[in-house]
N, C-alpha and C. Protein backbone atom coordinates (compact mmCIF):
# COMPACT_ATOMS: atom_id res chain seq x y z
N UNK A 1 117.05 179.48 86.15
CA UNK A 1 117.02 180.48 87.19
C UNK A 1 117.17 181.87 86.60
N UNK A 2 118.26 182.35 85.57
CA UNK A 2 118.33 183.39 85.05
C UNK A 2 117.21 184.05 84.09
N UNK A 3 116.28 183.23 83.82
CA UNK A 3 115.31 183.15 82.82
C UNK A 3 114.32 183.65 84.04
N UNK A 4 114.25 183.31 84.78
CA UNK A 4 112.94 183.46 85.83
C UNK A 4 113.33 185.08 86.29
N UNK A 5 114.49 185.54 86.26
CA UNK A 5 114.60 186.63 86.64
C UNK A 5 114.26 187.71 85.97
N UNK A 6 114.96 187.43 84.70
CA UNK A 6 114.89 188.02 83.62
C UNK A 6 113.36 188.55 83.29
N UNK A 7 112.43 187.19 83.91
CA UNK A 7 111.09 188.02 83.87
C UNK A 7 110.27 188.50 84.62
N UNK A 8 111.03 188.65 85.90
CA UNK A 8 110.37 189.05 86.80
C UNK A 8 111.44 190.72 86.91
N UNK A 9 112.16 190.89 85.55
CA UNK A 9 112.36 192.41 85.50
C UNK A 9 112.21 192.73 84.71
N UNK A 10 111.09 192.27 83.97
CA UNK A 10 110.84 192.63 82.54
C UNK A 10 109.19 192.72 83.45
N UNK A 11 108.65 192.55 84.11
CA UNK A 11 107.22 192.64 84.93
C UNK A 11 107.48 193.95 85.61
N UNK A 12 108.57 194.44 86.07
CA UNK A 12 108.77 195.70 86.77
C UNK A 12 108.64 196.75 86.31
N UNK A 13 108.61 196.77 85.05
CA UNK A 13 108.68 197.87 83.84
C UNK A 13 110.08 198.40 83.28
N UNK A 14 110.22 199.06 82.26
CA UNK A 14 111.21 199.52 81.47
C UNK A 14 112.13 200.28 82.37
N UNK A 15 111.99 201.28 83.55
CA UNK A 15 112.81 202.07 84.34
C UNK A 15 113.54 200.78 85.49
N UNK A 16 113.00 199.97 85.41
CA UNK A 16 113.29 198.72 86.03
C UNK A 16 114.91 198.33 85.94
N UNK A 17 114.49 197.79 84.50
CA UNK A 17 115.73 197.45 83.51
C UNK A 17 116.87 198.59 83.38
N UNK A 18 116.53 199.30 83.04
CA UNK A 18 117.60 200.40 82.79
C UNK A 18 118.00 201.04 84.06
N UNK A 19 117.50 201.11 85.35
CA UNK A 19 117.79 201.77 86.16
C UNK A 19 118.71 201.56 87.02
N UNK A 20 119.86 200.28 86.63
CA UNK A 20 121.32 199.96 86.85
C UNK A 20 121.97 200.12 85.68
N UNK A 21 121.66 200.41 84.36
CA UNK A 21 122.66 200.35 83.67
C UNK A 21 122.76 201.71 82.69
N UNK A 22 121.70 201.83 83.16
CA UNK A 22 121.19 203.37 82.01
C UNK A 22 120.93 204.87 82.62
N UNK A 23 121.53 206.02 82.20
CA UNK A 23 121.10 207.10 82.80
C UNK A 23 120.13 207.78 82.19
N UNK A 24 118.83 208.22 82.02
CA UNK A 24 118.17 208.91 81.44
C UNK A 24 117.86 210.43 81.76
N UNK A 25 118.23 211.04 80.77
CA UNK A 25 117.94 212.44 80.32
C UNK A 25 117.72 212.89 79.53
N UNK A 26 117.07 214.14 79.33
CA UNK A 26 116.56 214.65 77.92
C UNK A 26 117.78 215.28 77.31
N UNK A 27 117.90 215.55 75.73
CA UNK A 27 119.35 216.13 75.41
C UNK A 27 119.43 217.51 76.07
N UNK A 28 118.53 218.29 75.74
CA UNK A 28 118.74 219.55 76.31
C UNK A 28 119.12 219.90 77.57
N UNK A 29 118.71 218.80 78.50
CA UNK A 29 118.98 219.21 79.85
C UNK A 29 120.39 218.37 79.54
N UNK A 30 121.07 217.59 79.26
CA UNK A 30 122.58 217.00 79.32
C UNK A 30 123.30 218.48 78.89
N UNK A 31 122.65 219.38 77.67
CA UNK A 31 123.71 219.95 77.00
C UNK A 31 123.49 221.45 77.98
N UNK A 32 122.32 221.70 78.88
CA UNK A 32 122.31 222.72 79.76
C UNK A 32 123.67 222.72 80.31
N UNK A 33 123.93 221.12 80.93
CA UNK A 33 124.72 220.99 82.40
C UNK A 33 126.04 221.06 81.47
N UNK A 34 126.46 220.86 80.23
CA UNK A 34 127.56 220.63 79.34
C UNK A 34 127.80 222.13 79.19
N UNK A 35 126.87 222.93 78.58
CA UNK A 35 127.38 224.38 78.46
C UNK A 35 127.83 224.94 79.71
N UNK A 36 126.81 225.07 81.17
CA UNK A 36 127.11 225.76 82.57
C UNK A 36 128.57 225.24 82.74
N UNK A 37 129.44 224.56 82.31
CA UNK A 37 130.62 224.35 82.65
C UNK A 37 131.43 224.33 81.67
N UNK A 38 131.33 225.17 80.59
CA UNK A 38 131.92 225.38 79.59
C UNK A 38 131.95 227.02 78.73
N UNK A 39 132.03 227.84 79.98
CA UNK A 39 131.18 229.39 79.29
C UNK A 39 133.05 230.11 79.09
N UNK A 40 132.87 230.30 78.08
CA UNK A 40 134.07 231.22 77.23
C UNK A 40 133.86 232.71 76.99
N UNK A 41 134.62 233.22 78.32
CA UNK A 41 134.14 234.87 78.07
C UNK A 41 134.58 235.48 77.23
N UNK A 42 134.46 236.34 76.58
CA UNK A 42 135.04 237.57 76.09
C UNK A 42 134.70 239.16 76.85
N UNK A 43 135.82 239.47 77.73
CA UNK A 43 135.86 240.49 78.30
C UNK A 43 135.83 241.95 77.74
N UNK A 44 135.11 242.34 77.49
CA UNK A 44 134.57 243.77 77.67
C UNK A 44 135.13 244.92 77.91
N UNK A 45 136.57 245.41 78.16
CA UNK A 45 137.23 245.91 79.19
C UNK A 45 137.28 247.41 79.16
N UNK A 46 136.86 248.31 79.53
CA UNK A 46 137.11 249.60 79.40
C UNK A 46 137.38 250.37 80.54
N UNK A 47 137.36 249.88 81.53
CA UNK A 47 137.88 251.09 82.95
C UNK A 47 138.59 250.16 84.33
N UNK A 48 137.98 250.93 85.10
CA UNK A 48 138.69 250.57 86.84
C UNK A 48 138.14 248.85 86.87
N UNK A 49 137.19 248.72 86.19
CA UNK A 49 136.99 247.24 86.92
C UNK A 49 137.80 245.85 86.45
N UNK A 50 138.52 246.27 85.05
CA UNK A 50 139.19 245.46 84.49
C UNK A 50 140.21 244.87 85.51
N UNK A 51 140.61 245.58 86.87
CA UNK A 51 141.33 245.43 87.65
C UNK A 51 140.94 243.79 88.09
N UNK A 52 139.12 244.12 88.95
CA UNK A 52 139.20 243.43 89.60
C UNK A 52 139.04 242.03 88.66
N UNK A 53 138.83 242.00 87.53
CA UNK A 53 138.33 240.94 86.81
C UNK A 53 139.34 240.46 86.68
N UNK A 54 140.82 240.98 86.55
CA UNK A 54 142.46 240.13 86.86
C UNK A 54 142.14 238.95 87.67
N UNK A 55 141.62 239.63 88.69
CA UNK A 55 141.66 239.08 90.03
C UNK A 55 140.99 237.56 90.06
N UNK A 56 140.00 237.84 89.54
CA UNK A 56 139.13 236.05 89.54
C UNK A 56 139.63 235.10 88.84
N UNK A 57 141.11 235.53 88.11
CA UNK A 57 142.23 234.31 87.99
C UNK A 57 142.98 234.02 88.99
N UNK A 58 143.15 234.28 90.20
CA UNK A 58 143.91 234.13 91.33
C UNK A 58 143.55 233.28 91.84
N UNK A 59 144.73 232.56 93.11
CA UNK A 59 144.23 231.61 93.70
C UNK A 59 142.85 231.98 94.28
N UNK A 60 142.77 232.82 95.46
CA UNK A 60 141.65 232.46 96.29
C UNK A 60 140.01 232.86 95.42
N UNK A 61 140.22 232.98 93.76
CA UNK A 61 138.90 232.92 93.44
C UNK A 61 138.69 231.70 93.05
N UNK A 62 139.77 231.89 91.86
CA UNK A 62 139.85 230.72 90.58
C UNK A 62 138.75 230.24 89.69
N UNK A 63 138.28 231.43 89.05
CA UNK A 63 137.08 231.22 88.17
C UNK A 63 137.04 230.01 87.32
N UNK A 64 138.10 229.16 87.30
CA UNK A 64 138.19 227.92 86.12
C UNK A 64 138.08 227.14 86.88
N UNK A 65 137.43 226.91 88.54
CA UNK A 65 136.73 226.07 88.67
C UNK A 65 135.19 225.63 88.66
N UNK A 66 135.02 227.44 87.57
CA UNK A 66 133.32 227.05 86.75
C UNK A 66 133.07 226.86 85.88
N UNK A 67 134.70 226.90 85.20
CA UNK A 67 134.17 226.55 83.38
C UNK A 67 134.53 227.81 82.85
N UNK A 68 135.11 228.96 83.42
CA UNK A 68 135.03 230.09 82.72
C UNK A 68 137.01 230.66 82.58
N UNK A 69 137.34 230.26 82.85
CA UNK A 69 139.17 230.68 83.34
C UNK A 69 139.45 231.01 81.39
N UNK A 70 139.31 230.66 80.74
CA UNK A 70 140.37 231.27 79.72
C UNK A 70 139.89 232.27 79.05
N UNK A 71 139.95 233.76 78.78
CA UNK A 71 139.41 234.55 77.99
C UNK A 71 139.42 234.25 76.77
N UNK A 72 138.71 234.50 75.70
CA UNK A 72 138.91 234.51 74.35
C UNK A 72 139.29 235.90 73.94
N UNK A 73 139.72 235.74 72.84
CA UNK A 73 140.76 237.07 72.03
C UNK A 73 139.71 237.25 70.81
N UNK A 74 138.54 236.78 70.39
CA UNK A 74 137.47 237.36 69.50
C UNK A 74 136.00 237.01 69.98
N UNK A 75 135.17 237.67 70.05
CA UNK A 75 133.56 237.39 69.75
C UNK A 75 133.12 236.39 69.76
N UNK A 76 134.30 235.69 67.99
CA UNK A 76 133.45 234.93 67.46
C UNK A 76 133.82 233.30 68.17
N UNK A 77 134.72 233.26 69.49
CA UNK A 77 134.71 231.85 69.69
C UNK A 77 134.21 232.16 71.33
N UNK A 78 133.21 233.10 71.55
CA UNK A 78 133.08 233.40 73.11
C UNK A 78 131.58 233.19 73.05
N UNK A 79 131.38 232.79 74.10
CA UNK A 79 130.07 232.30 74.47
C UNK A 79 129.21 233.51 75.84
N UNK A 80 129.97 234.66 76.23
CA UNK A 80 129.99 235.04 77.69
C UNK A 80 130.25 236.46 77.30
N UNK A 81 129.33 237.70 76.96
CA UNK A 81 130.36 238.79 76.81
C UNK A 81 130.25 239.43 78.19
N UNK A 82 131.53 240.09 78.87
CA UNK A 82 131.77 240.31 79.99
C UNK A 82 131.74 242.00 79.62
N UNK A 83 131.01 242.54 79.73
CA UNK A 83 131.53 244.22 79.51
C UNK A 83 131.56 244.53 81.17
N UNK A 84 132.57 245.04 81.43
CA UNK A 84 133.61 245.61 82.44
C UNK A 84 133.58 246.72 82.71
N UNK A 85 133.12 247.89 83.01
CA UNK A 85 133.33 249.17 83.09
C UNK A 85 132.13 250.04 82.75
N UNK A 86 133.06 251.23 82.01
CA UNK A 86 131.85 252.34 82.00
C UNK A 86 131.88 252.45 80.76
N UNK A 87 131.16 252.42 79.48
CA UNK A 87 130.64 252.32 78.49
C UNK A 87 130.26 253.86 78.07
N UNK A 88 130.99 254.16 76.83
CA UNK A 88 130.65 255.67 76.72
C UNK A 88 129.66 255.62 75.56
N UNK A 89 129.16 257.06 74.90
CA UNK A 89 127.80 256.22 73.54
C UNK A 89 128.39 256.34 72.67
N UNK A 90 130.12 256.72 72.59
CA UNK A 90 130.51 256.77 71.14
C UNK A 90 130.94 255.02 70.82
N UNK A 91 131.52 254.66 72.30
CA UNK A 91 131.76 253.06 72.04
C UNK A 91 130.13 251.70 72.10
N UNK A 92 128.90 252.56 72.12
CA UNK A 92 127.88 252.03 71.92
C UNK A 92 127.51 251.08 70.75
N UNK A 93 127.99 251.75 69.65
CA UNK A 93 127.66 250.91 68.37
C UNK A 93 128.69 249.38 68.35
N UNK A 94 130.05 249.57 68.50
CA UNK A 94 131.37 249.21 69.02
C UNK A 94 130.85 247.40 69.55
N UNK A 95 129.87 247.97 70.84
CA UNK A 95 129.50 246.77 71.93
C UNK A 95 128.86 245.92 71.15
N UNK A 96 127.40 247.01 70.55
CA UNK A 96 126.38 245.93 69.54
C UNK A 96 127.32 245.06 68.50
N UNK A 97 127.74 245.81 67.86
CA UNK A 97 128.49 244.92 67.21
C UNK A 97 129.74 243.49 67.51
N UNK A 98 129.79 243.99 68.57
CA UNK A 98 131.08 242.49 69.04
C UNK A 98 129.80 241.65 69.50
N UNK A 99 128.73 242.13 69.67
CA UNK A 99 127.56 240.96 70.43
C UNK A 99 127.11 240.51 69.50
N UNK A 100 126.85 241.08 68.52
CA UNK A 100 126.20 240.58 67.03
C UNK A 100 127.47 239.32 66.07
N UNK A 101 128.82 239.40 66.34
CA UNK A 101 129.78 238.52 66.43
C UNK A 101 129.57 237.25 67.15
N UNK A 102 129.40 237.39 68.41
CA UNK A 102 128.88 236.16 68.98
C UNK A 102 128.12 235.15 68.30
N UNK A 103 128.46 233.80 68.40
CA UNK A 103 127.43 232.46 68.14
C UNK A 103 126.35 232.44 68.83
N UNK A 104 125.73 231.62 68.75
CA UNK A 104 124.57 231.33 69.64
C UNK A 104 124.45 229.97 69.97
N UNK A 105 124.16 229.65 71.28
CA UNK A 105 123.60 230.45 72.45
C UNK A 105 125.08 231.71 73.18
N UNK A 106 124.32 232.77 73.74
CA UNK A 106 125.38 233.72 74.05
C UNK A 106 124.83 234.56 74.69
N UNK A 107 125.31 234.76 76.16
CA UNK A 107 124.67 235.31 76.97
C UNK A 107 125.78 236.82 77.66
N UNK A 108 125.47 237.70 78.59
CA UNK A 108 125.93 239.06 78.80
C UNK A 108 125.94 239.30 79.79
N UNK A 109 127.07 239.93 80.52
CA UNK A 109 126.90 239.78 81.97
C UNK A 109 127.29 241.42 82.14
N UNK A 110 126.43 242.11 83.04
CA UNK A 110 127.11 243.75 83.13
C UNK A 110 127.96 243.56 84.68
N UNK A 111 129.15 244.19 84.31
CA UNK A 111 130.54 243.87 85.04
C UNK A 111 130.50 245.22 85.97
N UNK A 112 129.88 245.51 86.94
CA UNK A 112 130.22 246.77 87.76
C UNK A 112 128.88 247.84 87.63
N UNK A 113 129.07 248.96 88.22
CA UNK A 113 128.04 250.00 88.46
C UNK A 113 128.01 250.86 87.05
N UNK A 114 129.05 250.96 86.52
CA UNK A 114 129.35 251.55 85.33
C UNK A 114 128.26 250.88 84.29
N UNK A 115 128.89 249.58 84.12
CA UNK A 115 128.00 249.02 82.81
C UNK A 115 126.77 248.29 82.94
N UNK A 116 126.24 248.25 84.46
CA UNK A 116 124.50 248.32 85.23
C UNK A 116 124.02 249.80 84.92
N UNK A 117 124.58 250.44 85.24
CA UNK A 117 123.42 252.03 85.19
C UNK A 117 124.24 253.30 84.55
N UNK A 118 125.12 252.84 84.46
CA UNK A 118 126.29 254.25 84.19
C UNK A 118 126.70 254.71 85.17
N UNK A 119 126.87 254.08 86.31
CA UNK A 119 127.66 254.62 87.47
C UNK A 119 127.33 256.00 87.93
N UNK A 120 128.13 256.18 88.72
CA UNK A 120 127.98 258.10 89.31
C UNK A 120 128.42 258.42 88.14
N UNK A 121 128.73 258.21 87.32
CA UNK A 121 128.46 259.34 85.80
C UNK A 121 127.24 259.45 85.29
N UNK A 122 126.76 261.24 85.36
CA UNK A 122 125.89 262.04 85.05
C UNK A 122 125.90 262.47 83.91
N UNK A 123 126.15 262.45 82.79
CA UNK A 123 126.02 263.25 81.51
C UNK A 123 126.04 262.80 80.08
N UNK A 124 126.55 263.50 79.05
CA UNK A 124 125.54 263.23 78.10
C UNK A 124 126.68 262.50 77.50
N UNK A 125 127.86 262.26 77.92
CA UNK A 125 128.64 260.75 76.91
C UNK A 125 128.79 259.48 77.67
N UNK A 126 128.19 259.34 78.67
CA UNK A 126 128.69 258.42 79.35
C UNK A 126 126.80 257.75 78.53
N UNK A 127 127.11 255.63 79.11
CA UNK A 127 125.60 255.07 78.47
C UNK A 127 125.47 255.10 79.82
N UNK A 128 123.90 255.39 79.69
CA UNK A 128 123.49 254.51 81.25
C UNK A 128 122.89 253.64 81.26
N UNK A 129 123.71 252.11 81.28
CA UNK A 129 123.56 250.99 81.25
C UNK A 129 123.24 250.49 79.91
N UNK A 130 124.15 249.29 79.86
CA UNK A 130 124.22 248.40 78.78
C UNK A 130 123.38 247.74 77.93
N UNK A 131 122.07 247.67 79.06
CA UNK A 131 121.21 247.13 78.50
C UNK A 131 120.19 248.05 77.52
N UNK A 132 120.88 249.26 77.00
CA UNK A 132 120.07 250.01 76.18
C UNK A 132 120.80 249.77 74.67
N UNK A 133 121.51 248.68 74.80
CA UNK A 133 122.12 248.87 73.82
C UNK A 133 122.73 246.75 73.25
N UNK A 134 122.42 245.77 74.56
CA UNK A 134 122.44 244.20 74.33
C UNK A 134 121.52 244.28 75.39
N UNK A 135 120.96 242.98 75.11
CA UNK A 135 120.19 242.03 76.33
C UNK A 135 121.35 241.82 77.32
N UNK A 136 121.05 241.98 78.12
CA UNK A 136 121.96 241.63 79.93
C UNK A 136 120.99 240.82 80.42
N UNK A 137 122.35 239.35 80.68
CA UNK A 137 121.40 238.58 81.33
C UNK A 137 121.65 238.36 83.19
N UNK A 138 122.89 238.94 83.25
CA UNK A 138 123.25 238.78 84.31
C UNK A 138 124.31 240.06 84.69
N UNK A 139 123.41 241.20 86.04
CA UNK A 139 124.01 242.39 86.56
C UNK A 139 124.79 242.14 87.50
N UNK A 140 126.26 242.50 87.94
CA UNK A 140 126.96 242.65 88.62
C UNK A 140 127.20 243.88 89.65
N UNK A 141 126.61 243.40 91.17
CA UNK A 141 126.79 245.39 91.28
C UNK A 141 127.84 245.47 91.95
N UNK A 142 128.59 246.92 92.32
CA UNK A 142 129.62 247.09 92.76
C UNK A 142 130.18 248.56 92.20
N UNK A 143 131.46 249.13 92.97
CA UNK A 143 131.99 250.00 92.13
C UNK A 143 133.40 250.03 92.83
N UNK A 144 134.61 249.29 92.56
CA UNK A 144 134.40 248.10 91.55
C UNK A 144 133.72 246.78 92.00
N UNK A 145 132.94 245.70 91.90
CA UNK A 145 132.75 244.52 92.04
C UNK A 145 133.72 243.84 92.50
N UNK A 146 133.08 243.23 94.02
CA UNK A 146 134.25 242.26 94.54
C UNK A 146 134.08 241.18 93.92
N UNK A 147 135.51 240.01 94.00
CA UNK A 147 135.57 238.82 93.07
C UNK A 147 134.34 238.17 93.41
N UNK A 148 134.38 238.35 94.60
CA UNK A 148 132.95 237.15 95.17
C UNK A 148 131.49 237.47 94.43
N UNK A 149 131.90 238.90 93.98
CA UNK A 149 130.08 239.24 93.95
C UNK A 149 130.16 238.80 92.04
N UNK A 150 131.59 239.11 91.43
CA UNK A 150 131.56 238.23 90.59
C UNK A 150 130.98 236.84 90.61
N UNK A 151 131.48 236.29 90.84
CA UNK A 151 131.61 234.38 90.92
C UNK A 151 130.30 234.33 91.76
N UNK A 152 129.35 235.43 92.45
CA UNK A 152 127.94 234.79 92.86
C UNK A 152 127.04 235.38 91.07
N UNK A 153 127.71 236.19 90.65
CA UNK A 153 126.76 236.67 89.36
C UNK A 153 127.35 235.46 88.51
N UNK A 154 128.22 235.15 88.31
CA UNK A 154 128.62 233.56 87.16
C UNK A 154 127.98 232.39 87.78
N UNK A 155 127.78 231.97 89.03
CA UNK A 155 127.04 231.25 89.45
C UNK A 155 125.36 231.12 88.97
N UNK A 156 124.89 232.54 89.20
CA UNK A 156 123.69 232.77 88.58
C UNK A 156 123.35 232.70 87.22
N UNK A 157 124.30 232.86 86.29
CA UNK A 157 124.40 233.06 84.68
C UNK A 157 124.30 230.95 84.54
N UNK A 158 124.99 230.40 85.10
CA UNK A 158 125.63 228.96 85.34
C UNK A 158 123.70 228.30 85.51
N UNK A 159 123.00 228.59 86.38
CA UNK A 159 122.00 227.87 86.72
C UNK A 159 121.04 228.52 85.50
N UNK A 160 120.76 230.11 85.15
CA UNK A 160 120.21 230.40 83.94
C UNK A 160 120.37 229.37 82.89
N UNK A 161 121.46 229.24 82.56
CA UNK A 161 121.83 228.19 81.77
C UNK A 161 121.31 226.89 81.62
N UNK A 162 121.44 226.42 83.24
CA UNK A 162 120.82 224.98 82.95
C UNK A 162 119.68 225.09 82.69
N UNK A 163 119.07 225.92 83.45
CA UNK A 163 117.51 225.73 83.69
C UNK A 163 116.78 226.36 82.12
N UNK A 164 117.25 226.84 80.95
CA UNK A 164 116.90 227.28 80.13
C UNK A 164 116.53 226.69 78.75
N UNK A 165 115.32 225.93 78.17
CA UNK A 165 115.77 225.12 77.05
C UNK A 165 116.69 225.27 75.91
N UNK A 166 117.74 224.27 75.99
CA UNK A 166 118.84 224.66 75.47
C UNK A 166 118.32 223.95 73.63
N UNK A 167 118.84 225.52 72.79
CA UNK A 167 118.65 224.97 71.49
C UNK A 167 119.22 224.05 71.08
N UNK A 168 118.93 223.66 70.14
CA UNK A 168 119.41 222.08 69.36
C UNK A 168 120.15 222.69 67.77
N UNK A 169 121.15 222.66 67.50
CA UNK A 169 121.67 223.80 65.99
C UNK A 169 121.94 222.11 65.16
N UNK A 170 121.16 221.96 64.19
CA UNK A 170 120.97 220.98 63.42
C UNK A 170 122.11 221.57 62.09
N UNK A 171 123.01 220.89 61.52
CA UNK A 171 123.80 221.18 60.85
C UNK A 171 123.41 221.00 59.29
N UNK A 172 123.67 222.22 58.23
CA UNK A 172 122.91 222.64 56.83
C UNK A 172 123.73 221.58 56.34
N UNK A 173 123.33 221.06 55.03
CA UNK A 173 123.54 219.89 54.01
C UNK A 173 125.34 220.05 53.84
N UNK A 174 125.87 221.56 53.88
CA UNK A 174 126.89 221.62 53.40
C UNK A 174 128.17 221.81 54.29
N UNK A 175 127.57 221.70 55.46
CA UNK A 175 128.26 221.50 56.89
C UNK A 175 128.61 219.97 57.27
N UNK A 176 127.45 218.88 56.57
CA UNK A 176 127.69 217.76 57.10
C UNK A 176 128.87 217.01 56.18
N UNK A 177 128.53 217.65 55.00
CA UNK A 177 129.47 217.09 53.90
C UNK A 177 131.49 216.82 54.42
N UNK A 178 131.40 218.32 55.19
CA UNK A 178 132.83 218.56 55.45
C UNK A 178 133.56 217.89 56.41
């Protein structure tokens, strides 16, 4: 009897068989949905908005129920740079460089009106906007940004993510050794 079955699910085809015991996915899309819930910011912080970015550790936001709650204290273990504020051009070189720190994959989120366009600042030290200076993958508007309009821009950074083919970092001869 078990034999007769056995081939009458082996006649159904291969998704047959596996499709009680097996989940199939491609790696990249597993490690999309693995990163979107694993993004390690490094905050940015230079003005009024640093306030509200306190804030999306509080109860009624609670950003660490997206994967994002613990800041990092360097670059080099952050996956998320959060620049916060208003960005002047002497701290321009400053930014490139903590982004150039970053690993890869590593994505940028502009935190407020300040570090989208340069805010109602008009003149010649203030940047206008961040993106003259990193790729921004995700704008926050506001002045300051409510938590919500946060956590709808991390939401958006979150599906970028999945939906993006995620690289594959194959490890050099002298990496595997260790």
């Amino acid at each position: 009897m078990a034999a007769s079955e056995d081939i009458k699910a082996l006649s159904k085809g291969e998704e047959a068989i596996l499709g009680d015991t097996a989940i199939l996915t491609r790696l990249d899309k597993a490690l999309g949905w693995a990163r979107k819930f694993s993004i390690f910011p490094y905050p940015f912080a230079t003005a009024c908005c640093a306030m509200e970015y306190m804030a999306l550790s509080m109860t009624p936001y609670d950003i660490d129920r997206f994967g994002a709650l613990l800041p990092r204290f360097t670059p080099r273990q952050a996956d998320l740079l959060m620049v916060i504020g208003t960005v002047s051009v002497r701290q321009g070189p400053i930014l490139r460089r903590v982004y150039e720190q970053m690993g890869e994959p590593k994505w940028v989120m502009a935190f407020g009106a300040c570090a989208s366009s340069g805010g109602f600042y008009d003149n010649y030290a203030t940047l206008p906007g961040i993106d003259r200076i990193v790729p921004v993958d995700v704008y926050v508007p506001g002045c300051p940004p409510r938590p919500e309009a946060v956590l709808d821009g991390l939401m958006a950074l979150q599906r970028k993510i999945q939906g993006q083919k995620q690289k594959l970092l194959a490890l050099s001869g002298k990496h595997q050794a260790a």
